[in-house]
PDB file of N, CA and C in Angstrom:
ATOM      1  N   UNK A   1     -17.694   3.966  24.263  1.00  0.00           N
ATOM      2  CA  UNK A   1     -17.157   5.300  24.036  1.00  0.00           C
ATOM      3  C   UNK A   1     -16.016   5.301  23.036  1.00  0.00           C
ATOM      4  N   UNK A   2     -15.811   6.644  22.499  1.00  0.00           N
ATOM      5  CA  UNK A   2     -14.330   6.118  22.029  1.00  0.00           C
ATOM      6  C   UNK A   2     -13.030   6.224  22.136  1.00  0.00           C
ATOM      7  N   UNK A   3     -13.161   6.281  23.802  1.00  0.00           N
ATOM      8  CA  UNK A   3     -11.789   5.849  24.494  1.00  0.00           C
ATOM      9  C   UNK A   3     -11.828   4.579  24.489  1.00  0.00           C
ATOM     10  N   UNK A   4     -12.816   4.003  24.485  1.00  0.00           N
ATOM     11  CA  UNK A   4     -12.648   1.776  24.342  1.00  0.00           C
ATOM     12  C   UNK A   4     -12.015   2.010  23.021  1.00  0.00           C
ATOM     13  N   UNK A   5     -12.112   2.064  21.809  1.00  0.00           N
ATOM     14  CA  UNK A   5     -12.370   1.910  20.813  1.00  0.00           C
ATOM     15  C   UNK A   5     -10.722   1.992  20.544  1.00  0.00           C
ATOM     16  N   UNK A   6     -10.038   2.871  20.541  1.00  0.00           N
ATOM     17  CA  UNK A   6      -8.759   3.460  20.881  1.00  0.00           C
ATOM     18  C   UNK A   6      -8.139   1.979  21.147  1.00  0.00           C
ATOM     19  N   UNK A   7      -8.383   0.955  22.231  1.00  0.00           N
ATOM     20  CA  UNK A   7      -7.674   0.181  22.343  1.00  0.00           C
ATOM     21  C   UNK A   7      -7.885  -1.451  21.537  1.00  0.00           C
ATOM     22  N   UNK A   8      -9.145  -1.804  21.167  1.00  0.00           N
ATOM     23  CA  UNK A   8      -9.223  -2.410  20.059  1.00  0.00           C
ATOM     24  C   UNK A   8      -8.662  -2.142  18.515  1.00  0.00           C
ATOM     25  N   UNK A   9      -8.893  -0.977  18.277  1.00  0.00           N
ATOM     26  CA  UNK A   9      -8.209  -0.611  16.965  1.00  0.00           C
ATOM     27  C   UNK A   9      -6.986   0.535  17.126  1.00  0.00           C
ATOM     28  N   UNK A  10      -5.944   0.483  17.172  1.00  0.00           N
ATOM     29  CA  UNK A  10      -4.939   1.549  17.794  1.00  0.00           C
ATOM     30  C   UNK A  10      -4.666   2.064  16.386  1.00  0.00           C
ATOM     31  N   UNK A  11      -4.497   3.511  16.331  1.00  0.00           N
ATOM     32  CA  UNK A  11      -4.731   4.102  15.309  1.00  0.00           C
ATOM     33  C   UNK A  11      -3.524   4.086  14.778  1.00  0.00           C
ATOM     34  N   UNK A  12      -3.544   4.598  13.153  1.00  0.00           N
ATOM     35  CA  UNK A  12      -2.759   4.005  12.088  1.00  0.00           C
ATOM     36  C   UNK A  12      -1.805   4.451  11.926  1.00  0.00           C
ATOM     37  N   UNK A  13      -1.800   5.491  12.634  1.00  0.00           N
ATOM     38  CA  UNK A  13      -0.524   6.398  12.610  1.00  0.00           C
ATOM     39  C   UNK A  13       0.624   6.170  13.565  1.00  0.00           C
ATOM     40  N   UNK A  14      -0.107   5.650  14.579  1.00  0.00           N
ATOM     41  CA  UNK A  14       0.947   4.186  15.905  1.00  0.00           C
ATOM     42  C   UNK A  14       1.394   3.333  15.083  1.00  0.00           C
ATOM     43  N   UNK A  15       3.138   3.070  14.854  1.00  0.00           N
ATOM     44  CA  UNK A  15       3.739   1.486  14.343  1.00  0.00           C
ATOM     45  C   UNK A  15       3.487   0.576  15.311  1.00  0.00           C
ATOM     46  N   UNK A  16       3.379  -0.454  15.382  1.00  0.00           N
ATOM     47  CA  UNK A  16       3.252  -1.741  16.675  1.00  0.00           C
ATOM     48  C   UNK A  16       4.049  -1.660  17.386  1.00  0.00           C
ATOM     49  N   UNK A  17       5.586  -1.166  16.609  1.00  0.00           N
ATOM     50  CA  UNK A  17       6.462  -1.324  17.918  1.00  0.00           C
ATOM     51  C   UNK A  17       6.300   0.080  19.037  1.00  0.00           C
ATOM     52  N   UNK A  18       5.342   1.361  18.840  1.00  0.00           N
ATOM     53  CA  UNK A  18       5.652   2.094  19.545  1.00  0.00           C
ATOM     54  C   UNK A  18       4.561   1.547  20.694  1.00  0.00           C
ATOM     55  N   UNK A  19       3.028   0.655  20.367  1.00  0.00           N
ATOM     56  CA  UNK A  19       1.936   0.262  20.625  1.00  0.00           C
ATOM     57  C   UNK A  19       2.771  -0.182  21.659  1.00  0.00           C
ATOM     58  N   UNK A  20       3.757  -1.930  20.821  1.00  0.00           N
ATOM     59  CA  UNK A  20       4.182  -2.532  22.352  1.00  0.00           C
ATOM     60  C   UNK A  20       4.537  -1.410  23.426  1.00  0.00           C
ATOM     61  N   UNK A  21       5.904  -0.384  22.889  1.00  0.00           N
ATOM     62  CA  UNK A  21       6.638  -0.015  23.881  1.00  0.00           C
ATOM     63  C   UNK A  21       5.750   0.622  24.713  1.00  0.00           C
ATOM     64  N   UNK A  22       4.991   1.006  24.703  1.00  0.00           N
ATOM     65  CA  UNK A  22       4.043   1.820  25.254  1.00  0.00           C
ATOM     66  C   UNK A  22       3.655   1.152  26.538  1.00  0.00           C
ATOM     67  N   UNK A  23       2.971  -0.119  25.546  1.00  0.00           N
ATOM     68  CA  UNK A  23       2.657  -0.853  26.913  1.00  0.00           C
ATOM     69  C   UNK A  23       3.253  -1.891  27.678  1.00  0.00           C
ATOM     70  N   UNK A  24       4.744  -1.795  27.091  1.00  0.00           N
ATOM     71  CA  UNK A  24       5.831  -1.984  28.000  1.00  0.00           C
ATOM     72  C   UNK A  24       6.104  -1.198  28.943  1.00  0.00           C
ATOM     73  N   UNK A  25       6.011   0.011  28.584  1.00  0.00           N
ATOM     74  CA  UNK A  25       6.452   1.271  29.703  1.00  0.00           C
ATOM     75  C   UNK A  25       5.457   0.974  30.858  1.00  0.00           C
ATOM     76  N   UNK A  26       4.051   0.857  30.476  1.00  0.00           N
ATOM     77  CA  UNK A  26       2.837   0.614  31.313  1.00  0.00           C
ATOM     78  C   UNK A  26       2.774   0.230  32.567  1.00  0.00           C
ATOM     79  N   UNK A  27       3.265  -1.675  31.982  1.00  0.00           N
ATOM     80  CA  UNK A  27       3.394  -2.715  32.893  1.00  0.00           C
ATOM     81  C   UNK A  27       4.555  -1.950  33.815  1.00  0.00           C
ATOM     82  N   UNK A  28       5.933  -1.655  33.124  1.00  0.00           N
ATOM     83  CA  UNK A  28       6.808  -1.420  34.051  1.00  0.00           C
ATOM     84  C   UNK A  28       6.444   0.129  35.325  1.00  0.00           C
ATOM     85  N   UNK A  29       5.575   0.723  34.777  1.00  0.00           N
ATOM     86  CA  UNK A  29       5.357   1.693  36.050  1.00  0.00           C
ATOM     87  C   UNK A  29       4.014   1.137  36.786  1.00  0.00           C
ATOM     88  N   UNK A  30       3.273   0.398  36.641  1.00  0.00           N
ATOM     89  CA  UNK A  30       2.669  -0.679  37.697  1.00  0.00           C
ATOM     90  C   UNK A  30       3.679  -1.089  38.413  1.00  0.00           C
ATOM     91  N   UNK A  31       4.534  -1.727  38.021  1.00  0.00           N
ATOM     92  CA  UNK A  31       4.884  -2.735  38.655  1.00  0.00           C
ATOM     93  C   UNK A  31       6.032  -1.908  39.485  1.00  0.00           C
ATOM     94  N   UNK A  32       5.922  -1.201  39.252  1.00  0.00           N
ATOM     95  CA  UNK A  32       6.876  -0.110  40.475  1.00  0.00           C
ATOM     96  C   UNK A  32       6.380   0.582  41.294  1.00  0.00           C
ATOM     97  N   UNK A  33       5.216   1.125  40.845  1.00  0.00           N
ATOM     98  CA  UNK A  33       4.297   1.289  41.849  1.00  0.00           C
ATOM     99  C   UNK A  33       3.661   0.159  42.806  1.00  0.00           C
ATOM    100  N   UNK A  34       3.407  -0.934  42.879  1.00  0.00           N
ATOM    101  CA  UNK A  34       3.335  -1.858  43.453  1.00  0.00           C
ATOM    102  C   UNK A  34       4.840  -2.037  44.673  1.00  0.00           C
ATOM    103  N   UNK A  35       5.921  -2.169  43.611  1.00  0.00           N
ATOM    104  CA  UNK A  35       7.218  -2.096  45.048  1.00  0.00           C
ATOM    105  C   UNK A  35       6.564  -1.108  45.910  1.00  0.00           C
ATOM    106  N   UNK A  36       6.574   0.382  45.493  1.00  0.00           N
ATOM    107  CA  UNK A  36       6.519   0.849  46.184  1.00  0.00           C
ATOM    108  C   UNK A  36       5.345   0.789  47.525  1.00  0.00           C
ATOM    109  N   UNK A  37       4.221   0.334  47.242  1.00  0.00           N
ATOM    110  CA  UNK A  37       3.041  -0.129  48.384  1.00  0.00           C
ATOM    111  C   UNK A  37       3.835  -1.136  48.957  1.00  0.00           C
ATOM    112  N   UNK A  38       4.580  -2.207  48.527  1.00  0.00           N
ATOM    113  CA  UNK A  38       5.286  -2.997  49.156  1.00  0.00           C
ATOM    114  C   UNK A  38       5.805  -2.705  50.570  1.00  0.00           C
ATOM    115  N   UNK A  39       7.184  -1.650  49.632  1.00  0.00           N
ATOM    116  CA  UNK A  39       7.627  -1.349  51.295  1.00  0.00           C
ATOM    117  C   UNK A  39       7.053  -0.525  52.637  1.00  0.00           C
TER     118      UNK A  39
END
């Protein structure tokens, strides 16, 4: 589809650093959501 596609080629108008932050933000609301099932 080309929602896959989206993440092999991230479009050109995204700089890398917003790509990373992005999926910096990602990981970090997983991983808070996870605490939260925790407690």
């Amino acid at each position: 589809g080309s929602a896959d596609s989206n993440y092999s080629q991230p479009s050109s108008d995204l700089s890398l650093d917003e790509e990373k932050e992005s999926l910096r933000r990602e990981k970090e609301r997983q991983a808070l959501s996870q605490l939260e099932k925790a407690r």
